[in-house]
Structure formats: C-alpha cells, structure tokens
C-alpha atoms as a PDB file:
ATOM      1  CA  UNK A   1    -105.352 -73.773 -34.877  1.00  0.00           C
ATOM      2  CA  UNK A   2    -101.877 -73.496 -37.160  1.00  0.00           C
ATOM      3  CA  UNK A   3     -99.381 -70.971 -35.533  1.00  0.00           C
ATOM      4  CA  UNK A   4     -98.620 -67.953 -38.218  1.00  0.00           C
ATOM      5  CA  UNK A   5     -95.275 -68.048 -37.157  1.00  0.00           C
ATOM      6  CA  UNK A   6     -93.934 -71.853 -37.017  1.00  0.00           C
ATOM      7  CA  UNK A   7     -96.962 -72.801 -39.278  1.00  0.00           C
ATOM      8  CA  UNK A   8     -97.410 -75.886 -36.558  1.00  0.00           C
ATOM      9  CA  UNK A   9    -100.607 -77.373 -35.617  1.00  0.00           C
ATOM     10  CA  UNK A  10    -101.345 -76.473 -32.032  1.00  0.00           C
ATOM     11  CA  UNK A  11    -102.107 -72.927 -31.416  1.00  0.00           C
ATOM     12  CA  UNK A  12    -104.365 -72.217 -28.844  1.00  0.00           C
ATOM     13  CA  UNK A  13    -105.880 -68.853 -27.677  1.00  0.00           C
ATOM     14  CA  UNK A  14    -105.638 -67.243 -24.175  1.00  0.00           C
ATOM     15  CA  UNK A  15    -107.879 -64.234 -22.725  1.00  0.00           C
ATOM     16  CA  UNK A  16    -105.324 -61.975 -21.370  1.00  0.00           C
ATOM     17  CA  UNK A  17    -105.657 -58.670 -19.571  1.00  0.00           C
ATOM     18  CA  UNK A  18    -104.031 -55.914 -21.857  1.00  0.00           C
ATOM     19  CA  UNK A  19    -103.124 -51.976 -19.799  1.00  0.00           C
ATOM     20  CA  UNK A  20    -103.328 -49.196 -21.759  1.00  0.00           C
ATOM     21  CA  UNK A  21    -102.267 -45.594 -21.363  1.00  0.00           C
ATOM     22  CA  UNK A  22    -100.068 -43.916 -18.673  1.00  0.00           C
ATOM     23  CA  UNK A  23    -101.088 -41.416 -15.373  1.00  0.00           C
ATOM     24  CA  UNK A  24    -104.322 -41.322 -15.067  1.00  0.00           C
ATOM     25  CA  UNK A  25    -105.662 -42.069 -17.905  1.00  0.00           C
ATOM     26  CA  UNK A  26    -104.568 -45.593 -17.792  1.00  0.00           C
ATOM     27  CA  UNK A  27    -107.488 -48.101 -18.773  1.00  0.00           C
ATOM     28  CA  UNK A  28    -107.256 -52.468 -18.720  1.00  0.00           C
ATOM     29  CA  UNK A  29    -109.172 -54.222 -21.958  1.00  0.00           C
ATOM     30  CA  UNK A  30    -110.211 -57.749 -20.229  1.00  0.00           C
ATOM     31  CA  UNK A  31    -110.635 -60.939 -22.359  1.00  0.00           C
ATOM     32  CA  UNK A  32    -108.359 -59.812 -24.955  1.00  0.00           C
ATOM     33  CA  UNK A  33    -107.882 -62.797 -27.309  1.00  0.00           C
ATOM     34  CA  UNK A  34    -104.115 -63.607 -27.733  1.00  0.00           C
ATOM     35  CA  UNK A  35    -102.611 -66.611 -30.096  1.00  0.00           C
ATOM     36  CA  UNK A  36     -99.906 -68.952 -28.098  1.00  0.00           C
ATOM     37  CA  UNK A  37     -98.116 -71.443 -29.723  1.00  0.00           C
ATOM     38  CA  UNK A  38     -96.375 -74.781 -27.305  1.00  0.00           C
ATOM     39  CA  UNK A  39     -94.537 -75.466 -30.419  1.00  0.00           C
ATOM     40  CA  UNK A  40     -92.346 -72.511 -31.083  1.00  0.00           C
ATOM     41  CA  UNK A  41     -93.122 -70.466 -27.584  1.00  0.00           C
ATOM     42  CA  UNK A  42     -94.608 -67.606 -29.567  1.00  0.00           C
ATOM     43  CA  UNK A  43     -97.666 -65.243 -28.659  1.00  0.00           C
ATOM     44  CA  UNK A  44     -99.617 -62.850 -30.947  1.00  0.00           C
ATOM     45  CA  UNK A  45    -102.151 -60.939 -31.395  1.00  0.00           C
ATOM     46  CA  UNK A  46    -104.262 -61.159 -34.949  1.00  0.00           C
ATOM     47  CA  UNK A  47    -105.041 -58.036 -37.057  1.00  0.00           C
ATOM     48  CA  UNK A  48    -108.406 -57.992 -36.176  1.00  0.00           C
ATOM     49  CA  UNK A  49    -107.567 -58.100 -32.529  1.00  0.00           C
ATOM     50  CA  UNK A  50    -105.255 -55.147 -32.901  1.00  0.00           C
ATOM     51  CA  UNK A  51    -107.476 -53.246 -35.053  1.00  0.00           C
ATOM     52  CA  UNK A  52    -110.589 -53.514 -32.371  1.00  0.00           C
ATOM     53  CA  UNK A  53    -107.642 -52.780 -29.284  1.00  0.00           C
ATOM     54  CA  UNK A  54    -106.583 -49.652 -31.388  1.00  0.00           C
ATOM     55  CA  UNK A  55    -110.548 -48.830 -31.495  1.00  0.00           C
ATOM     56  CA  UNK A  56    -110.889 -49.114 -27.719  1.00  0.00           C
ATOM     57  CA  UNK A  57    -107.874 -47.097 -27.456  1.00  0.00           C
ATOM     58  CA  UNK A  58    -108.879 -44.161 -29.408  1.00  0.00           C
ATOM     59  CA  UNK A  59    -112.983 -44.657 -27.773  1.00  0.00           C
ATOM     60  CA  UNK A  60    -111.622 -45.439 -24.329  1.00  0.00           C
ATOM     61  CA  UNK A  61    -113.883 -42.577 -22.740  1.00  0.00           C
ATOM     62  CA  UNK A  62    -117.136 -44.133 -23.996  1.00  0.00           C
ATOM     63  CA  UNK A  63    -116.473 -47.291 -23.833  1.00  0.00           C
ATOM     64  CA  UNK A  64    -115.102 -47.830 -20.468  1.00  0.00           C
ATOM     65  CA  UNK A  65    -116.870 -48.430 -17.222  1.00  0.00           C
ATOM     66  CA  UNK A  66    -115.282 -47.052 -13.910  1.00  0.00           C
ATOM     67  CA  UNK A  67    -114.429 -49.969 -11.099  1.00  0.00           C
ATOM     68  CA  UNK A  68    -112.488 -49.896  -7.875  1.00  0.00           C
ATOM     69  CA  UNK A  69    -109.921 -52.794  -7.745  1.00  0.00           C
ATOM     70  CA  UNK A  70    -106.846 -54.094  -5.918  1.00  0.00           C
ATOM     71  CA  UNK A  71    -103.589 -53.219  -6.617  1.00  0.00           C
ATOM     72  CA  UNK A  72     -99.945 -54.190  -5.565  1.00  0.00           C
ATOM     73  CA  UNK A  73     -96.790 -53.249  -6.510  1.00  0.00           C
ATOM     74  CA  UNK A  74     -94.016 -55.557  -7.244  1.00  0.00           C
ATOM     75  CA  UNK A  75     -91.098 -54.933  -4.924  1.00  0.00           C
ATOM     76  CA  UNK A  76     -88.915 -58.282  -5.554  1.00  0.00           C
ATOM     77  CA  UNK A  77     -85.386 -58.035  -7.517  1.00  0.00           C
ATOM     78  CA  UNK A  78     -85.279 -57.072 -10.915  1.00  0.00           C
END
C-alpha cells in the first residue's frame, strides 16, 4: 500500500481500538482500520473510515452491544 502522506511504498494497516464520547455515554469501536506508514512514522485514518466512525457515532445507541470489561487507570508520571 503507498502512504498518502510520504507517497512511499509500505503502508500497512492496523485494527486499533478507537473511544468515543465522554461520562457515561462513552462507547469503544473495535477493529477500526488505521493506515501506518514505517517510512515517514505517520498514521491515518481514510475518508471512508471516518465517514463509517462518524456513522457509529451519531447511531451509537443501536448499534452498540453492552459488555462488562476490565479497566485500569494509569497512575505512572506524566
């Protein structure tokens, strides 16, 4: 895959875990396809991924599943 911002051959794309909202009505999107480049150090996100993360956002209600899972807070420096 060519990187859109270096234009290098190379590109590869990671499933990341992306939070959204705040309080409680924070939500995670899982496998969300993001572009990394080894050649410039550069990570993205197409337009069709943000236009389907914007969807999820706005649908979050319907389209989410409730499921009880770990959590820790960080407490090293900043």
């Amino acid at each position: 895959m060519t990187c859109d911002n270096c234009g290098k051959k190379g590109a590869r794309i990671r499933r990341v875990t992306r939070t959204m909202g705040r309080g409680k009505t924070t939500f995670l999107i899982e496998n969300v396809p993001l572009v990394t480049c080894p050649s410039c150090g550069e990570s993205y996100y197409t337009a069709e991924t943000l236009k389907e993360i914007e969807r999820i956002r706005l649908h979050w209600r319907q389209l989410t599943v409730e499921k009880p899972f770990p959590l820790a807070t960080f407490g090293g420096a900043a």
